[in-house]
Structure formats: C-alpha cells, structure tokens
Protein backbone atom coordinates (compact mmCIF):
# COMPACT_ATOMS: atom_id res chain seq x y z
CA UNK A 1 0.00 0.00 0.00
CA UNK A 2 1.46 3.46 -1.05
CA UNK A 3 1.49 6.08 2.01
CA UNK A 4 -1.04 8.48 2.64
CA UNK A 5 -0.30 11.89 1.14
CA UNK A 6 -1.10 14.60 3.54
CA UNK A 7 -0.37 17.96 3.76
CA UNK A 8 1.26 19.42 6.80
CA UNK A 9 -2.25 21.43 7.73
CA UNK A 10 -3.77 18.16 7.05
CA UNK A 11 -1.74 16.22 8.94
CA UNK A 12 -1.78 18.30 12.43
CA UNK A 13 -5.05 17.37 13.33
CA UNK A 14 -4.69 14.12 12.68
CA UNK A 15 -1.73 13.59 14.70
CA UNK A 16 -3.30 15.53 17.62
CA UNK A 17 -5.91 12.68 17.82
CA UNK A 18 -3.60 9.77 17.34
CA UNK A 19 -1.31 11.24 20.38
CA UNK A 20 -4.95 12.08 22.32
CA UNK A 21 -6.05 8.53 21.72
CA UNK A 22 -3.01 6.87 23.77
CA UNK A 23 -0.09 8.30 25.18
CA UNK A 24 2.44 7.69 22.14
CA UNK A 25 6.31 7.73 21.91
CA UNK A 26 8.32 10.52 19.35
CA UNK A 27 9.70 7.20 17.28
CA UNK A 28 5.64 5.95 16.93
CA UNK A 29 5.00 9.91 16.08
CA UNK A 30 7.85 10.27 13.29
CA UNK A 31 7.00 6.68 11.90
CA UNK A 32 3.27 7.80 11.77
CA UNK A 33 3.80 11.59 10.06
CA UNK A 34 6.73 9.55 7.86
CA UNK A 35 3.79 7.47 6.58
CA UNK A 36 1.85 10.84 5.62
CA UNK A 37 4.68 11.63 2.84
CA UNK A 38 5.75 14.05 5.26
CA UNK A 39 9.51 15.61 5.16
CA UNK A 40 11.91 15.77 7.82
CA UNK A 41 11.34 19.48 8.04
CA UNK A 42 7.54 19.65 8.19
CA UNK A 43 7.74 16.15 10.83
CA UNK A 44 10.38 18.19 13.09
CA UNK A 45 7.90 21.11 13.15
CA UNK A 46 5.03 19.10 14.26
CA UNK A 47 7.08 17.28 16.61
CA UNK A 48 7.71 20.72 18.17
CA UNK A 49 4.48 21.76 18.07
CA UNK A 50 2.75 18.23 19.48
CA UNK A 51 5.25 18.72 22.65
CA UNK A 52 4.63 22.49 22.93
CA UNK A 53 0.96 22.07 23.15
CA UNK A 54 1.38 18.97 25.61
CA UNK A 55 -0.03 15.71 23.22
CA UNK A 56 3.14 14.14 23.75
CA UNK A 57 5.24 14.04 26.20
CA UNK A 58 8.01 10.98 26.47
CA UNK A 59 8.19 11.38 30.37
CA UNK A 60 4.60 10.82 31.00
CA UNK A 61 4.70 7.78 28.08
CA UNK A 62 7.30 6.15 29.45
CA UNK A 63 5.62 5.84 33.25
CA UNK A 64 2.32 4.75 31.60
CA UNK A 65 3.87 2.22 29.30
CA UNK A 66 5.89 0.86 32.05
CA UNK A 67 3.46 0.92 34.13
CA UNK A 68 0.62 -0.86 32.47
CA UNK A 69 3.32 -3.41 31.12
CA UNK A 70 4.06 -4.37 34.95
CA UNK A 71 -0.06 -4.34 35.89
CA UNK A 72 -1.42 -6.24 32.94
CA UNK A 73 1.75 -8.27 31.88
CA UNK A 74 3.64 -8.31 35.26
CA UNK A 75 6.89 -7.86 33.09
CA UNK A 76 9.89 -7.18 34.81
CA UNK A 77 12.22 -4.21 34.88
CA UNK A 78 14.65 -5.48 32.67
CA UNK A 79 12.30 -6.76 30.11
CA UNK A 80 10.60 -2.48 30.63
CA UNK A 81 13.94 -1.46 29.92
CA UNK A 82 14.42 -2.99 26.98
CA UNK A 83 11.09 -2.18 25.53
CA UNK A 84 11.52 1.19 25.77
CA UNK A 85 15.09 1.31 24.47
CA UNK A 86 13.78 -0.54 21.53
CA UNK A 87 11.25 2.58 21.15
CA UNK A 88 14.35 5.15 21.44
CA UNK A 89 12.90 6.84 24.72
CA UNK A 90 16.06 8.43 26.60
CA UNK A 91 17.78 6.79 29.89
CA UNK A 92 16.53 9.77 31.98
CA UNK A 93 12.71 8.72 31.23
CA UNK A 94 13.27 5.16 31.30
CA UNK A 95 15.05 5.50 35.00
CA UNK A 96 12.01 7.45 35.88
CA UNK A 97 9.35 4.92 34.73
CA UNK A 98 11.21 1.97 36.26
CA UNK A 99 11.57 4.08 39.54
CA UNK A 100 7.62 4.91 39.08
CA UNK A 101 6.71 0.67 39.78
CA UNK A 102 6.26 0.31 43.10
CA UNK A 103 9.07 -2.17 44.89
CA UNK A 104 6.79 -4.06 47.66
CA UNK A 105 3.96 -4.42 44.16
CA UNK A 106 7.36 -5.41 42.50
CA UNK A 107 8.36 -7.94 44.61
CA UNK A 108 4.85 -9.39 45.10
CA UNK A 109 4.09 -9.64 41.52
CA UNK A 110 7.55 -11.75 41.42
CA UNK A 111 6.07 -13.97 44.16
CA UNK A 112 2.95 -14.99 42.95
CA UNK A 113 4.29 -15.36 39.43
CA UNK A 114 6.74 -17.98 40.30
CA UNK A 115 4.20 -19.34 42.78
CA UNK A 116 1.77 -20.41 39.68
CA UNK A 117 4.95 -21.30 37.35
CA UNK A 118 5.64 -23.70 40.87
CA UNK A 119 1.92 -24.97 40.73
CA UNK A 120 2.26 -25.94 36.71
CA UNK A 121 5.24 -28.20 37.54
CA UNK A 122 4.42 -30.07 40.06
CA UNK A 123 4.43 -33.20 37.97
CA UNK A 124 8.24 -32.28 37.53
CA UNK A 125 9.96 -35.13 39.73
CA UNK A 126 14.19 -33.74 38.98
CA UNK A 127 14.02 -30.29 41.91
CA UNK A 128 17.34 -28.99 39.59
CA UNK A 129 14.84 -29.09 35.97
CA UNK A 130 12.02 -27.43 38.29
CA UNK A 131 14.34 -24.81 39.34
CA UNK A 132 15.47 -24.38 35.88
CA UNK A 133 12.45 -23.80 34.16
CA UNK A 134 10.98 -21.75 36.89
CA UNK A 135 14.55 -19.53 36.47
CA UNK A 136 13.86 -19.45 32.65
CA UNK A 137 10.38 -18.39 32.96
CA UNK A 138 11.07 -15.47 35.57
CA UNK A 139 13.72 -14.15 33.66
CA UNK A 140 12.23 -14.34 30.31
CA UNK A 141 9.64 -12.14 31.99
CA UNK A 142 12.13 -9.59 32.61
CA UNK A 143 12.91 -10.42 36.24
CA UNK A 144 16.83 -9.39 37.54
CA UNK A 145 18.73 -12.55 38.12
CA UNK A 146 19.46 -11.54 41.51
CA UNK A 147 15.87 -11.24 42.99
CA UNK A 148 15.02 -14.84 41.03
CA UNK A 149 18.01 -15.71 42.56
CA UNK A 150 16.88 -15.00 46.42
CA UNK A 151 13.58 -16.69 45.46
CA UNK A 152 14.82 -19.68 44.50
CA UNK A 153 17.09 -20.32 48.18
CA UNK A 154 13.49 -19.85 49.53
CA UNK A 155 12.53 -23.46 47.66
C-alpha cells in the first residue's frame, strides 16, 4: 500500500488525535507523520508543536507504558527497559518509569508469578529441571537474576 499523502495542515489534526487517543512515543510519532509523505522538516515542526501544546510528552509515556506493562503483563524491569530502548525513549525517562513501579507491588508480583509457574510443575519429579524452568520463565519475563536468585534459596 502506497502512504497516505497529507499535507502538513492536514496532517496536524490528525496527529493531535492519534497522540490524544493513547499516550504515544516521538519514534511511533515520526514513523506515523513519515507514513503521511511528510519531510523531515515539516515532521520536526510538528514534533515541536505536538510537545509544545502537551499531546506528547516521552516522560509521562514512558511511566504509563511501564506501568501498564508491569499491571497487565507483570513484566519485569529489565524486560521495561528494553522495551523502551527498543522505542528510542532516553535513559533519563526510562530510569524514571522503572523508579515509578512500586518495589513491595514489585516484589509481590515476582512472588505470585513464580508461585503459579511452581503450581504448573508439580508433575516435575528432577528439583534442579524445576528450578530451571521456573529460572527461565522469571527471567524471560524480565525479572533481575538476583531477585530470582533469592527466590529460588526460599525453595
């Protein structure tokens, strides 16, 4: 499919409501007035003027994306952290998002997700392939090595 041609007046409302529909990163923004047949001049001015008048803001996108990743996926930090590297948000809003999850919600979300991974191999006889696969699944779901770590002494 050939991109949408739209003019820069065109576009602006537009990308007002796509930002006002979800919070949105700059990267899903550029991408998005790219796709209009934008250039890199008329995308940097709407960029400018998006952020000026408050529809996007990377600060407030990282906290919500991290946030609702944690509550809905129960991801882990690390797997956060990559996420939003991989959507070129800067290490200054990423350390605030991560900081934003809460560490006793943290560390109970941890707990009950290895507790059901625990309940789902309990037909596993060998304790070292248990602990293996519960290790694998914690830390595929972003979960530091250390804390998994700690939680699996507790076994």
């Amino acid at each position: 499919m050939l991109p949408q041609r739209v003019t820069p007046q065109q576009a602006l409302p537009k990308i007002k409501q796509f930002c006002a529909y979800q919070e949105r990163c700059h990267s899903e923004v550029k991408d998005k007035l790219y796709g209009y047949g934008l250039s890199k001049n008329y995308v940097d001015e709407l960029l400018s003027k998006l952020v000026e008048d408050n529809f996007l803001n990377e600060e407030r996108f990282a906290i919500a994306f991290a946030g609702g990743k944690f509550r809905i996926k129960q991801w882990g930090r690390i797997k956060i952290r990559y996420e939003l590297r991989q959507k070129q948000v800067s290490d200054y809003c990423v350390k605030k998002a991560l900081a934003s999850i809460d560490d006793d919600d943290y560390l109970k979300t941890l707990d009950r997700l290895a507790e059901q991974k625990i309940k789902l191999l309990k037909t596993e006889k060998n304790i070292f392939v248990k602990k293996r696969k519960l290790l694998d699944h914690l830390r595929a779901k972003g979960y530091e090595p250390d804390l998994v770590g700690d939680w699996l002494k507790r076994i």
